[in-house]
C-alpha atoms as a PDB file:
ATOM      1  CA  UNK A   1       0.000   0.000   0.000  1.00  0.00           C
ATOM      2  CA  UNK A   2       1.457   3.743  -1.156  1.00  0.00           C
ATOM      3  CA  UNK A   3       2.420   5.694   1.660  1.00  0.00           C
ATOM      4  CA  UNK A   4      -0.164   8.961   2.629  1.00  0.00           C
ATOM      5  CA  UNK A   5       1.806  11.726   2.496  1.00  0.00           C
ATOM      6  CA  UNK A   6       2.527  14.575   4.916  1.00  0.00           C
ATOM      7  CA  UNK A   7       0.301  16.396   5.928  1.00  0.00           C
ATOM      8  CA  UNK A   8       1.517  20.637   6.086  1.00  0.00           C
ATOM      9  CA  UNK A   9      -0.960  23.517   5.912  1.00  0.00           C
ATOM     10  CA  UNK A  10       0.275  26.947   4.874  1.00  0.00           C
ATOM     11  CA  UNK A  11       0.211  28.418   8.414  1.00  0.00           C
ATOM     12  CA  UNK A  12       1.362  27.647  11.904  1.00  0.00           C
ATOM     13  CA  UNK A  13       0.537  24.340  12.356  1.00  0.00           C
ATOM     14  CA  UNK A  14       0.387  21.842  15.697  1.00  0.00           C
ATOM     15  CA  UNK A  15       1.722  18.454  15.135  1.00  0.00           C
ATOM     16  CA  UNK A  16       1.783  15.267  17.600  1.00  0.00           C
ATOM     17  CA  UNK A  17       4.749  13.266  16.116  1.00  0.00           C
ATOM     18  CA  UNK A  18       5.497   9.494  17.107  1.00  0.00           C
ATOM     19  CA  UNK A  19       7.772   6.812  16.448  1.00  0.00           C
ATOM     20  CA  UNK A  20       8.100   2.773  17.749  1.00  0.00           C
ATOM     21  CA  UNK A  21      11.288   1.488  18.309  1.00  0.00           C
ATOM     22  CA  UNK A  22      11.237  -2.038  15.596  1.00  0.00           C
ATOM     23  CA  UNK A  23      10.629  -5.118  17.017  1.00  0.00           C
ATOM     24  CA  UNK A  24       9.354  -3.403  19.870  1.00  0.00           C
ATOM     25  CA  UNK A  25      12.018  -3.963  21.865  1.00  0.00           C
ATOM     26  CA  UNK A  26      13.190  -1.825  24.614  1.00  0.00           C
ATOM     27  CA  UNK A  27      16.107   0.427  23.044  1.00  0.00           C
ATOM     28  CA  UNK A  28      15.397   3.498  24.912  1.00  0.00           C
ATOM     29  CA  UNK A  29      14.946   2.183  28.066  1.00  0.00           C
ATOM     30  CA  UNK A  30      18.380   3.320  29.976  1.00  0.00           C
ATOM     31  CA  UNK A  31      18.571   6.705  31.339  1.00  0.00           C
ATOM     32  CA  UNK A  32      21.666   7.376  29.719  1.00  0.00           C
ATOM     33  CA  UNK A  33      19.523   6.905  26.161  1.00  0.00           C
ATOM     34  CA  UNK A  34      16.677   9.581  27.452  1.00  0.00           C
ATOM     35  CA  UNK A  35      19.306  11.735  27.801  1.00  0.00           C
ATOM     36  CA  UNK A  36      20.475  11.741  24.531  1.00  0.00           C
ATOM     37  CA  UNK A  37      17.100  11.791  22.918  1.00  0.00           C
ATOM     38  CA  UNK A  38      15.963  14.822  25.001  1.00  0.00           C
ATOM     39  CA  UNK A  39      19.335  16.671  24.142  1.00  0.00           C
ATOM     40  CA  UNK A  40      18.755  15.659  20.189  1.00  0.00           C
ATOM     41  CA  UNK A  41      15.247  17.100  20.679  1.00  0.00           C
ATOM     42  CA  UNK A  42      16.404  20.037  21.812  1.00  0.00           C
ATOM     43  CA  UNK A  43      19.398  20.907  19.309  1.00  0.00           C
ATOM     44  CA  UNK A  44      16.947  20.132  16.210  1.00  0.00           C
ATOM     45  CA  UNK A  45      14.179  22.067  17.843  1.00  0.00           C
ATOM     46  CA  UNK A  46      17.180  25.159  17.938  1.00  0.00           C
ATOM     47  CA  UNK A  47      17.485  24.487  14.324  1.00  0.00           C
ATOM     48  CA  UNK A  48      14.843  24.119  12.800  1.00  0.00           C
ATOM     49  CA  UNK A  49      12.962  26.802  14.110  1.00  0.00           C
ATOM     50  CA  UNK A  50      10.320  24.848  15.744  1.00  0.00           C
ATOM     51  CA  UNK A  51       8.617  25.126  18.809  1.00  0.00           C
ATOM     52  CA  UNK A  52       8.368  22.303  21.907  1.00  0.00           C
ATOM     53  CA  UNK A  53       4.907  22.136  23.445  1.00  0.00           C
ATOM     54  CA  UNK A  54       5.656  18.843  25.006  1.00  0.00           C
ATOM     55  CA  UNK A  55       7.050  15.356  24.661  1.00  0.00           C
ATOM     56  CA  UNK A  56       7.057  11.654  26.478  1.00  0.00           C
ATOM     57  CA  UNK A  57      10.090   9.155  26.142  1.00  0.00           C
ATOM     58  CA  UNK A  58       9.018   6.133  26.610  1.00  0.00           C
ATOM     59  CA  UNK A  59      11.091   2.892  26.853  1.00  0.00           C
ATOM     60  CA  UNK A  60      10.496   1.577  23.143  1.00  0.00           C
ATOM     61  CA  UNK A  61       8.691   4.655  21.957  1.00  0.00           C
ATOM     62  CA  UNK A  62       8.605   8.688  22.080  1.00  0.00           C
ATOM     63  CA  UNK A  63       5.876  11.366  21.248  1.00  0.00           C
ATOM     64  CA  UNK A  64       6.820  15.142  20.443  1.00  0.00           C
ATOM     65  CA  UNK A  65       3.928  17.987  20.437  1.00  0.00           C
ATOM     66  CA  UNK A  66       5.512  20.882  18.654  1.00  0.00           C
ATOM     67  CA  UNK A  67       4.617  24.004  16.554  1.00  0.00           C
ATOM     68  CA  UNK A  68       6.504  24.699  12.892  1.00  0.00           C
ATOM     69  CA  UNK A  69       5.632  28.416  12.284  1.00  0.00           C
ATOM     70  CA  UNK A  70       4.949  29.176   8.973  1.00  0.00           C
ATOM     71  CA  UNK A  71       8.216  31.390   8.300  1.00  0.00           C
ATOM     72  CA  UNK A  72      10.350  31.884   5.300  1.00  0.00           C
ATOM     73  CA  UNK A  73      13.457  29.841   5.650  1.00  0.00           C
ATOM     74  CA  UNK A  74      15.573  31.699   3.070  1.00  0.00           C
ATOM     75  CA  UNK A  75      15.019  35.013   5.574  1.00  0.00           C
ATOM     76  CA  UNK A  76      17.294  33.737   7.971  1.00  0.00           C
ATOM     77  CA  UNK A  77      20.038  35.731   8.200  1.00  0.00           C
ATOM     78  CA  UNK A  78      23.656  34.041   7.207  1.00  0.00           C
ATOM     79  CA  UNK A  79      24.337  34.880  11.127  1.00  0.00           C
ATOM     80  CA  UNK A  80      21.546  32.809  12.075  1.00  0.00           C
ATOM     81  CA  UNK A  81      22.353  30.135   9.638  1.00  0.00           C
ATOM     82  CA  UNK A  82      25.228  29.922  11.569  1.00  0.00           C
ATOM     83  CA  UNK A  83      24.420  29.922  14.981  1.00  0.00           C
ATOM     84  CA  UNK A  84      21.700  27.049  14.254  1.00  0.00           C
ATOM     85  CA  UNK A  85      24.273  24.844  13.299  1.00  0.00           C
ATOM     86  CA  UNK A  86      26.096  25.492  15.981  1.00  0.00           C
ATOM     87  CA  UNK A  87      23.133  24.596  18.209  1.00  0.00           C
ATOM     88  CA  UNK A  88      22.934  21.599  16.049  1.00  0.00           C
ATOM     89  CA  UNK A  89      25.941  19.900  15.710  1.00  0.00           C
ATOM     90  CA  UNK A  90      28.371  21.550  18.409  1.00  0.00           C
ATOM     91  CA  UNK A  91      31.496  23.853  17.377  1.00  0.00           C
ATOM     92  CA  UNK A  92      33.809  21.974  16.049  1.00  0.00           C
ATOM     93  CA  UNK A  93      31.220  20.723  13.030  1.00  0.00           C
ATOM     94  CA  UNK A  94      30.675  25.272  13.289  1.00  0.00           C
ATOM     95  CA  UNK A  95      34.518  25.584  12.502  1.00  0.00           C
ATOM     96  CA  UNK A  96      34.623  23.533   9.736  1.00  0.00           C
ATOM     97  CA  UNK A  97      31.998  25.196   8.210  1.00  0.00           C
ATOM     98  CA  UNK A  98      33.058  28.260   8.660  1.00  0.00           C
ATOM     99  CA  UNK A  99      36.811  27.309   7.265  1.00  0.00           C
ATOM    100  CA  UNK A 100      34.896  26.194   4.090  1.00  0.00           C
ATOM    101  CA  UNK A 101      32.661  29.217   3.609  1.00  0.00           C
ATOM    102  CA  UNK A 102      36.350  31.090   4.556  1.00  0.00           C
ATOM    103  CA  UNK A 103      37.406  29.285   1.516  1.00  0.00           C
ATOM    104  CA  UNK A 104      34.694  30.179  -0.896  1.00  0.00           C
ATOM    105  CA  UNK A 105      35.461  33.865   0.017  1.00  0.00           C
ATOM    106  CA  UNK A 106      39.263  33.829  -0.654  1.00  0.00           C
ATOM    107  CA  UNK A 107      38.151  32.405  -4.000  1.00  0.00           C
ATOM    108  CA  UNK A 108      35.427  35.381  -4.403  1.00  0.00           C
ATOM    109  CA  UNK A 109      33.043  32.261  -5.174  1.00  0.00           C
ATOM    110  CA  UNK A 110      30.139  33.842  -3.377  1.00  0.00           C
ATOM    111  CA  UNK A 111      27.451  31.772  -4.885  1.00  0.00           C
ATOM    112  CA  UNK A 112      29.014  28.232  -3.160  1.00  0.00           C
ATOM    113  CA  UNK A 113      28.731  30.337   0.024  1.00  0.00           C
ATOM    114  CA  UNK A 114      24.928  31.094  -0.747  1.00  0.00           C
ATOM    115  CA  UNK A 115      24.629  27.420  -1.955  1.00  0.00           C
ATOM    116  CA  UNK A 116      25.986  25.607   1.282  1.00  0.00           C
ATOM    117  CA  UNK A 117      23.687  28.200   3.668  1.00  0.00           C
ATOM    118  CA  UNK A 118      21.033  27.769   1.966  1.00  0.00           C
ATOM    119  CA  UNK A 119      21.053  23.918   2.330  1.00  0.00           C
ATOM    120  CA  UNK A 120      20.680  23.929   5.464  1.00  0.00           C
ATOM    121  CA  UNK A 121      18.324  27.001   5.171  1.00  0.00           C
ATOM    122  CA  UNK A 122      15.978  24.243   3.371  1.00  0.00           C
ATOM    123  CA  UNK A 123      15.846  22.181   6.387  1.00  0.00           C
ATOM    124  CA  UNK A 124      14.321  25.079   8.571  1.00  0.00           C
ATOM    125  CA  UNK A 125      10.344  25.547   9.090  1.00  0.00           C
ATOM    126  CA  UNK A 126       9.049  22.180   7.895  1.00  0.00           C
ATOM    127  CA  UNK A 127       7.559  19.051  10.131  1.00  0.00           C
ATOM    128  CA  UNK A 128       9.388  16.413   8.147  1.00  0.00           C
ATOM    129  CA  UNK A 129      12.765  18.116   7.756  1.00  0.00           C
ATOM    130  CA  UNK A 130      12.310  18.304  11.822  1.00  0.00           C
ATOM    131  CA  UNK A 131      12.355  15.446  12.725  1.00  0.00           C
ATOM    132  CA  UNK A 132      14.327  13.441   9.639  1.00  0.00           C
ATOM    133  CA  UNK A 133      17.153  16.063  11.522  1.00  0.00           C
ATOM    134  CA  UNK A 134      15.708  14.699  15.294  1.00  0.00           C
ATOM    135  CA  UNK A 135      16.129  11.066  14.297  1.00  0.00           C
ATOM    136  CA  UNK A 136      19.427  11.718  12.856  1.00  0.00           C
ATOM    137  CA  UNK A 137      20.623  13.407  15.441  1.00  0.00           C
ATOM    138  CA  UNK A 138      19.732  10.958  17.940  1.00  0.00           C
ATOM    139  CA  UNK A 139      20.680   7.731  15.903  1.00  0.00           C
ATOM    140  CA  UNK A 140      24.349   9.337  15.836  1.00  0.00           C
ATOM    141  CA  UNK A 141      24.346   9.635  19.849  1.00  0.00           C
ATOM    142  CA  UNK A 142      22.337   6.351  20.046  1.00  0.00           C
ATOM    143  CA  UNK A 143      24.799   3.921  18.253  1.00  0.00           C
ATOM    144  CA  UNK A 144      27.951   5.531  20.438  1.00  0.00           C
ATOM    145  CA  UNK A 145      26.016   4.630  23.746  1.00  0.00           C
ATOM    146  CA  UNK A 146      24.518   1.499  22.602  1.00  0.00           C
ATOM    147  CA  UNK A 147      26.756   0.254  19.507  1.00  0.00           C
ATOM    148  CA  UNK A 148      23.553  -0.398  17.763  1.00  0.00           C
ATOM    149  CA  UNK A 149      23.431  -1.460  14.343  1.00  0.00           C
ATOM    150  CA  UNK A 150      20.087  -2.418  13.255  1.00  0.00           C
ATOM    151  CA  UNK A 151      16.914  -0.180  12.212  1.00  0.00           C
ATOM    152  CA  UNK A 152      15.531   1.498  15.154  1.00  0.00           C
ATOM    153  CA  UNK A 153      12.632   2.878  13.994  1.00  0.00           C
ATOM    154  CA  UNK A 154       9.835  -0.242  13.102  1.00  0.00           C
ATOM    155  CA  UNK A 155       8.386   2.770  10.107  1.00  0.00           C
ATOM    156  CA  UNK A 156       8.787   6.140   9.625  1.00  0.00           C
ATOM    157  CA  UNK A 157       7.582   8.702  11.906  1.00  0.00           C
ATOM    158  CA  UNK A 158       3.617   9.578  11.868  1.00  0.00           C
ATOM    159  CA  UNK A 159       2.520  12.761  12.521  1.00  0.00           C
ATOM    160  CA  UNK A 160      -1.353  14.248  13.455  1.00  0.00           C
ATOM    161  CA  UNK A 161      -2.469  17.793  12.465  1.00  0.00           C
ATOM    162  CA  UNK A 162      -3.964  19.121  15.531  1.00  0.00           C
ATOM    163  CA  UNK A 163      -6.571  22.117  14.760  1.00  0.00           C
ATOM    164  CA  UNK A 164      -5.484  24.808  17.848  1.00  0.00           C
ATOM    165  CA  UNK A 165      -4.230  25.134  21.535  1.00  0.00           C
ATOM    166  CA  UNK A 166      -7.131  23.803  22.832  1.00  0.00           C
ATOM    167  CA  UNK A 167      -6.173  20.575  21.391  1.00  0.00           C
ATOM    168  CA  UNK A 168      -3.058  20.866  21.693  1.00  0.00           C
ATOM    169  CA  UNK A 169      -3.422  21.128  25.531  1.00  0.00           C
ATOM    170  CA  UNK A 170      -5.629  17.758  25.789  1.00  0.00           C
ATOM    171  CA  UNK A 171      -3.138  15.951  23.588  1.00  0.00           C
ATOM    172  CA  UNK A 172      -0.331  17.205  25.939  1.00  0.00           C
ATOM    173  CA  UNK A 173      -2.252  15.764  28.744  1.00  0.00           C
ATOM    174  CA  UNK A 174      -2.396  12.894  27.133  1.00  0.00           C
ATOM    175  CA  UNK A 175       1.073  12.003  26.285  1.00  0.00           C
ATOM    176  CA  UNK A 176       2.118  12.598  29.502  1.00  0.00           C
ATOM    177  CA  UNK A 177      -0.253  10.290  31.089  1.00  0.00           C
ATOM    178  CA  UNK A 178       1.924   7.404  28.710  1.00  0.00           C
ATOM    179  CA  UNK A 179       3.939   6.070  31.799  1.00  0.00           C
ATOM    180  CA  UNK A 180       0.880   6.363  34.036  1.00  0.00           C
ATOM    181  CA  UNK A 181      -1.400   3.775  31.599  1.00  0.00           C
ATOM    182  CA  UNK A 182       1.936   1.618  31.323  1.00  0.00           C
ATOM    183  CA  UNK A 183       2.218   1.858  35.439  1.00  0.00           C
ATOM    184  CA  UNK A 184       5.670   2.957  35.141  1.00  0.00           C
ATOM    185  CA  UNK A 185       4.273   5.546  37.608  1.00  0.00           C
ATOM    186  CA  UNK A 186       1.533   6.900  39.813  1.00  0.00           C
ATOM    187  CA  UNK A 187       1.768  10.863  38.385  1.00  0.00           C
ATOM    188  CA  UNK A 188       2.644  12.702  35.118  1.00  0.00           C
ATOM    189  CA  UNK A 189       4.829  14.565  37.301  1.00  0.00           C
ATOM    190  CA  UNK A 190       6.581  11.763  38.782  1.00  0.00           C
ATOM    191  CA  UNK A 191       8.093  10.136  35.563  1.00  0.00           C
ATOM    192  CA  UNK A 192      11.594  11.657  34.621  1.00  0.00           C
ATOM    193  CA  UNK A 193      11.001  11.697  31.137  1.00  0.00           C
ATOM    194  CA  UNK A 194       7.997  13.947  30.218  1.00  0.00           C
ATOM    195  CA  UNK A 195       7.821  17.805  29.786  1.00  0.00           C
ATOM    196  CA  UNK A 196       6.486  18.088  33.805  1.00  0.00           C
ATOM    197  CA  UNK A 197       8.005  15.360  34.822  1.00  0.00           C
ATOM    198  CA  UNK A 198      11.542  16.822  33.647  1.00  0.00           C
ATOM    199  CA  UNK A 199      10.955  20.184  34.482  1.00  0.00           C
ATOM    200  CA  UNK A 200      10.146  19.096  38.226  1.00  0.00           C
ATOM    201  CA  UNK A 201      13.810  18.076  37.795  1.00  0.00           C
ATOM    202  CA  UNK A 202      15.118  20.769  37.049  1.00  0.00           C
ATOM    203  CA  UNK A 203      15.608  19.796  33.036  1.00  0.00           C
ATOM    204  CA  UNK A 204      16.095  23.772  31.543  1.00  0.00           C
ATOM    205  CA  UNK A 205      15.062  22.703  27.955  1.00  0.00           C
ATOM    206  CA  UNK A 206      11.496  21.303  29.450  1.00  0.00           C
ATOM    207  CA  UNK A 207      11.119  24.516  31.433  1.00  0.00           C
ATOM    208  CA  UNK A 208      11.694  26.209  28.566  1.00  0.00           C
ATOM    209  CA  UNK A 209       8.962  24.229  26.889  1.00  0.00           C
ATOM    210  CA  UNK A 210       6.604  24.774  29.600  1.00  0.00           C
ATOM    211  CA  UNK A 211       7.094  28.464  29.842  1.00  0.00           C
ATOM    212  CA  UNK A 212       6.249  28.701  25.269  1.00  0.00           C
ATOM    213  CA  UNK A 213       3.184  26.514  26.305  1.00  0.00           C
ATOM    214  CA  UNK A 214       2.089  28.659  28.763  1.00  0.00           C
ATOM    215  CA  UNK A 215       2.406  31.726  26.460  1.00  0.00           C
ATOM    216  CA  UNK A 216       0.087  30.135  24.151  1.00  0.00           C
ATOM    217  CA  UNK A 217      -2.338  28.397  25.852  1.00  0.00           C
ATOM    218  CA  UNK A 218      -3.577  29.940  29.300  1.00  0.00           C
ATOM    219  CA  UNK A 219      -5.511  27.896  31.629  1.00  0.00           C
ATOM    220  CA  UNK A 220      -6.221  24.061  31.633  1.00  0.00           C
ATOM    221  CA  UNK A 221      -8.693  21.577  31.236  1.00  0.00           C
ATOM    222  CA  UNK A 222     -10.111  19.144  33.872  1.00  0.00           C
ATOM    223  CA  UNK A 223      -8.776  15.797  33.483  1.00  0.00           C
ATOM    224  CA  UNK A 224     -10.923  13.322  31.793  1.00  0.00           C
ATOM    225  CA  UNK A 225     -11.721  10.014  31.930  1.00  0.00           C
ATOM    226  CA  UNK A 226     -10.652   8.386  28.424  1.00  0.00           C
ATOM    227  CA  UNK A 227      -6.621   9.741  28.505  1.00  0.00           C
ATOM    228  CA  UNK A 228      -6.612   6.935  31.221  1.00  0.00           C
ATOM    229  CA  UNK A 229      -7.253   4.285  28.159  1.00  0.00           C
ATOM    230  CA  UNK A 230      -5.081   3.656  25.080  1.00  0.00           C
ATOM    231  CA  UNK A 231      -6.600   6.260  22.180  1.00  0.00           C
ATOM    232  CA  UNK A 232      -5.430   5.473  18.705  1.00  0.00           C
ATOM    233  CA  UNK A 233      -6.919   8.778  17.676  1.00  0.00           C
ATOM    234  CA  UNK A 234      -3.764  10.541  19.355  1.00  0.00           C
ATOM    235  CA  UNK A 235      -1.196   8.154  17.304  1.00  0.00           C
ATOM    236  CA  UNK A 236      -2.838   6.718  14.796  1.00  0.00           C
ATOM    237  CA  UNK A 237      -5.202   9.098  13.103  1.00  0.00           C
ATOM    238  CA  UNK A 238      -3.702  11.767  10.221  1.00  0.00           C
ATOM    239  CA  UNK A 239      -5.877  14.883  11.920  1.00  0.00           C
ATOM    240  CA  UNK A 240      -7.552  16.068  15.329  1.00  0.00           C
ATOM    241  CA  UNK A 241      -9.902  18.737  16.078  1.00  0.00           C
ATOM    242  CA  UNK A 242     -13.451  19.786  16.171  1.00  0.00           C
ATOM    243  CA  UNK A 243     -15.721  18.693  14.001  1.00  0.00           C
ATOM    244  CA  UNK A 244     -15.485  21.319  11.151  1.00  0.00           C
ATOM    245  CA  UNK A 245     -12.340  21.434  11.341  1.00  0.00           C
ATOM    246  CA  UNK A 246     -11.440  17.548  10.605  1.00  0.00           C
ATOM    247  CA  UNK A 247     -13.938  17.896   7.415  1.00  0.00           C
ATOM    248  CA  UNK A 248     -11.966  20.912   6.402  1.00  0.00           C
ATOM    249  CA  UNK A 249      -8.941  18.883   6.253  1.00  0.00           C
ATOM    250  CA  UNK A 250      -9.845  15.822   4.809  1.00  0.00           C
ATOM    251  CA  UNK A 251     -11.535  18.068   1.681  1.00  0.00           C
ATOM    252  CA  UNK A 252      -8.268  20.071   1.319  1.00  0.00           C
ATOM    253  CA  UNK A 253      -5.901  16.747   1.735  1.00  0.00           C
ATOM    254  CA  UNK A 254      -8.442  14.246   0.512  1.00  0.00           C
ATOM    255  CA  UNK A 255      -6.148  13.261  -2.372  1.00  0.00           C
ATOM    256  CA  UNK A 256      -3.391  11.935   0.083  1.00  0.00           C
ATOM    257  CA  UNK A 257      -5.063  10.469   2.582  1.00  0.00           C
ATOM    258  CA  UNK A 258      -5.684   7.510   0.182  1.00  0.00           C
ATOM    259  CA  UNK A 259      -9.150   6.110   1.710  1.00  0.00           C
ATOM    260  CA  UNK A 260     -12.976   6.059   0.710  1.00  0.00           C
ATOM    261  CA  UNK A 261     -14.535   6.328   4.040  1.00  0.00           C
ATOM    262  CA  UNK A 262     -13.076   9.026   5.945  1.00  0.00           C
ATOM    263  CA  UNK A 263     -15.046  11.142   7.812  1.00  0.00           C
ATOM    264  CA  UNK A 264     -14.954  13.250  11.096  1.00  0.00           C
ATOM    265  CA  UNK A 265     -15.133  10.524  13.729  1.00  0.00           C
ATOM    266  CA  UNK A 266     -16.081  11.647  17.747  1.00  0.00           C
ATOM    267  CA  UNK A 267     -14.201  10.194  20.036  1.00  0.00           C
ATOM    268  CA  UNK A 268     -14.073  12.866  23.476  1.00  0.00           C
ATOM    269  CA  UNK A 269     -15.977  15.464  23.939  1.00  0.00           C
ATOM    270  CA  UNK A 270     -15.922  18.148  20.757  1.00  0.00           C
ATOM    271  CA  UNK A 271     -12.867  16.089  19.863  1.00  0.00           C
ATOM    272  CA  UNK A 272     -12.524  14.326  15.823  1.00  0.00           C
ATOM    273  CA  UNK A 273     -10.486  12.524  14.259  1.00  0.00           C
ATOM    274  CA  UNK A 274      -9.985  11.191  10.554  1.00  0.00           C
ATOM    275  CA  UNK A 275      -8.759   7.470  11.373  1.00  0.00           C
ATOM    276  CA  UNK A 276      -8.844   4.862  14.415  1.00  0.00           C
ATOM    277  CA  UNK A 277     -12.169   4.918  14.865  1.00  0.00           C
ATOM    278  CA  UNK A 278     -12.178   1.887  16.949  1.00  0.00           C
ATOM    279  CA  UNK A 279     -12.902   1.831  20.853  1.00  0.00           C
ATOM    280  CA  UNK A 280      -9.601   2.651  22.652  1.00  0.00           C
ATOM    281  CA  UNK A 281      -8.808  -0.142  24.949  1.00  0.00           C
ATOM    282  CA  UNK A 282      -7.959  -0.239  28.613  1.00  0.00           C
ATOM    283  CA  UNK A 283      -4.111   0.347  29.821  1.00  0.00           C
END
């Protein structure tokens, strides 16, 4: 069967992104591995340009909330350009680059300059470029700690459209309550390896994420009953929202989401999805 393609809307745009480790199998599990994944998380976030809302490592899978503004990439200043891949791959991979690009100017060849910034310019303010950089970055971090050389990932990464903040917020709540429907712990706050969770610890790149959240969405909503049960809606489905919303998206994407029967499909209150419409089981 073809693969449906990304979803991307031309504005900001919400995204819950997942991934299972192949096989299933426990890859992620030591601390040491979180560690590495959260720091990967937070060097692509740099840049790319995108914004954390949230996240959940879990021992053979991970979920990322984030926001990719809807920003011209070839704006970014060379300066920028720079500093982002500094963020991104430390500075000695920053002083090679800059000895080439030293290089292209001796030589007066401006246009390689232009050509090498703006490949990585290309990479900047897009959901799949994101997190093709995330995975990379990790995998490279991964196989030192773990001298891994299989595939990791079982498939590639899927990704839900998620209409506004106040989905975004109930999807955050919902990731988070991962290691509590696993009973890997008792509270969200309690497990090491979620935005509240790390931030209670004193993690500076989930405080970070909490504090953008916060400027975005004010308040919360009560907890409710069906984030205690597995929901393939969250993972599985290609967009989440109201009602009007979902329709809106399936007529504007309708030719990639490869199915007859979609529809806007209730599954919480004034929540729809397009796919999973089955009953989410119990933890």
């Amino acid at each position: 069967m073809a693969r449906t393609s990304r979803l991307k809307v031309g504005s900001d745009a919400y995204y819950h992104v997942s991934s299972r480790v192949t096989g299933q199998q426990f890859l992620l599990a030591k601390a040491e591995v979180k560690r590495a994944m959260l720091d990967a998380l937070e060097r692509s976030a740099a840049f790319s340009g995108v914004n954390i809302a949230g996240f959940c490592i879990m021992d053979n899978h991970f979920h990322v909330l984030c926001q990719v503004p809807k920003l011209d990439a070839g704006t970014v200043p060379d300066e920028a350009v720079l500093e982002r891949v500094g963020r991104l791959c430390g500075e000695k991979r920053l002083g090679t680059l800059k000895d080439e690009l030293e290089a292209f100017a001796k030589a007066g060849d401006l246009a390689a300059i232009s050509a090498k910034l703006d490949r990585f310019r290309a990479r900047m303010y897009d959901i799949s470029e994101f997190v093709k950089t995330f995975l990379e970055t990790f995998r490279i971090r991964f196989d030192r700690i773990k001298k891994y050389t299989g595939r990791l990932w079982c498939e590639r990464f899927n990704s839900v459209l998620i209409e506004d903040e106040k989905q975004l917020l109930r999807c955050k709540q919902y990731i988070e309550m991962n290691p509590v429907r696993a009973r890997m712990t008792g509270t969200v706050v309690a497990y090491a390896w979620n935005t509240e969770g790390a931030a209670h610890n004193g993690n500076a790149f989930a405080k970070a994420c909490l504090a953008w959240f916060a400027s975005i969405v004010s308040g919360d909503s009560p907890f409710e009953e069906w984030m205690l049960k597995r929901c393939a809606q969250m993972t599985s489905g290609k967009i989440l929202g109201g009602k009007a919303y979902v329709l809106a998206m399936i007529g504007l994407f309708a030719d990639r989401l490869r199915s007859r029967s979609l529809r806007a499909r209730g599954f919480a209150d004034g929540m729809y999805a397009s796919h999973g419409y089955r009953l989410a089981k119990k933890a």
